[in-house]
C-alpha atoms as a PDB file:
ATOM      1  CA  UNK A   1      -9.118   2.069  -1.104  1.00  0.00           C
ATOM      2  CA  UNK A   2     -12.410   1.414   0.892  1.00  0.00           C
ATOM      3  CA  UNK A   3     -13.805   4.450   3.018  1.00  0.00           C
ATOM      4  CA  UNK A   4     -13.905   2.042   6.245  1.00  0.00           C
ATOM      5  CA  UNK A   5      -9.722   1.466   5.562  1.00  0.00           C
ATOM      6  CA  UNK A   6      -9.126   5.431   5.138  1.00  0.00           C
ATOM      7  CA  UNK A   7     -11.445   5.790   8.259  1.00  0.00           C
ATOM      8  CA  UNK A   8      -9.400   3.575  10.463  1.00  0.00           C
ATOM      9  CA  UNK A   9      -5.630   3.350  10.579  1.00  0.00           C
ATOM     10  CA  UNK A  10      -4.820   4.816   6.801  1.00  0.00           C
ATOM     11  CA  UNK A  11      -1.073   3.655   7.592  1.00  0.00           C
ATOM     12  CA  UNK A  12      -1.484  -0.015   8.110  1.00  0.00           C
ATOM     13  CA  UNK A  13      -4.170  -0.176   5.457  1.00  0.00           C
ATOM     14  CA  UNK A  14      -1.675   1.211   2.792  1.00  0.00           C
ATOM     15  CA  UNK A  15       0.978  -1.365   4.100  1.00  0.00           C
ATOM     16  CA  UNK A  16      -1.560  -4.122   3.485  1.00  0.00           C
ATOM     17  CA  UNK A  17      -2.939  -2.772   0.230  1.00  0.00           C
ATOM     18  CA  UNK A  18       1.149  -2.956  -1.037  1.00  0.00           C
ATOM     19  CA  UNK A  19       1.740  -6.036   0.448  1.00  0.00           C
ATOM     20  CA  UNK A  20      -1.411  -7.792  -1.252  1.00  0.00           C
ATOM     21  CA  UNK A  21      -0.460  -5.633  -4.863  1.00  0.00           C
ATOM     22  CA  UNK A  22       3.091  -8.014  -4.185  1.00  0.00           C
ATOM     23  CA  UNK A  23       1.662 -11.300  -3.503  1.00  0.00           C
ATOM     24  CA  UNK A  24      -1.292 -10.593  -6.349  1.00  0.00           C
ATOM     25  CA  UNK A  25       1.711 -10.083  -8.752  1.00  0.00           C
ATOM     26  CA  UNK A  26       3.293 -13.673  -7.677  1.00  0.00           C
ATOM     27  CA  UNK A  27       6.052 -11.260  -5.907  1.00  0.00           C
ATOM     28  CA  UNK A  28       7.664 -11.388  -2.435  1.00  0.00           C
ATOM     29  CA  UNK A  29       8.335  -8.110  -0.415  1.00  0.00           C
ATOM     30  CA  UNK A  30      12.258  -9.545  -0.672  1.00  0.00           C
ATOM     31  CA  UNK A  31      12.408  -9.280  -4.223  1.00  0.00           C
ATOM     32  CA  UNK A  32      10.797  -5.724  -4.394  1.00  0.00           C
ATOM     33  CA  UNK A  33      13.667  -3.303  -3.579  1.00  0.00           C
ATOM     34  CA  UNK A  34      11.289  -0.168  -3.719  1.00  0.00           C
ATOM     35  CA  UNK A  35       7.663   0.997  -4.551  1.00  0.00           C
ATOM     36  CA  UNK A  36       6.277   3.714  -5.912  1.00  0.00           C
ATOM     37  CA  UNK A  37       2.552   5.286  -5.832  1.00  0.00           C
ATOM     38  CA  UNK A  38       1.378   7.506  -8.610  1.00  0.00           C
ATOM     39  CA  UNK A  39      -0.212   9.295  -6.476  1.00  0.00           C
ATOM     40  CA  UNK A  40       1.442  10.901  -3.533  1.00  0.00           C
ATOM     41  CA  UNK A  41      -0.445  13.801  -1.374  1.00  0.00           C
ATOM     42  CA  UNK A  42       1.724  16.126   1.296  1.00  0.00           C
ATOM     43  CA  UNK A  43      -0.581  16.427   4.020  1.00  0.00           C
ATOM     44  CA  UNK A  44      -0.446  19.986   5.865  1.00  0.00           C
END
């Protein structure tokens, strides 16, 4: 992910980086029960 996307509103930038991973793939967000990320960060 860019810089500018983690700058602004990380949320909605991860929602549209998953949503465009779907539609790349020739998916729709129906058919995709769940996602996973490899890499997932707790944030303190």
């Amino acid at each position: 992910m860019e810089d500018e996307m983690i700058e602004g509103d990380y949320e909605y930038q991860t929602g549209f980086q998953i949503m465009n991973c779907i539609k790349n793939k020739g998916l729709s967000y129906e058919e995709v029960q769940m996602l996973l990320s490899m890499i997932f960060r707790i944030f303190l």
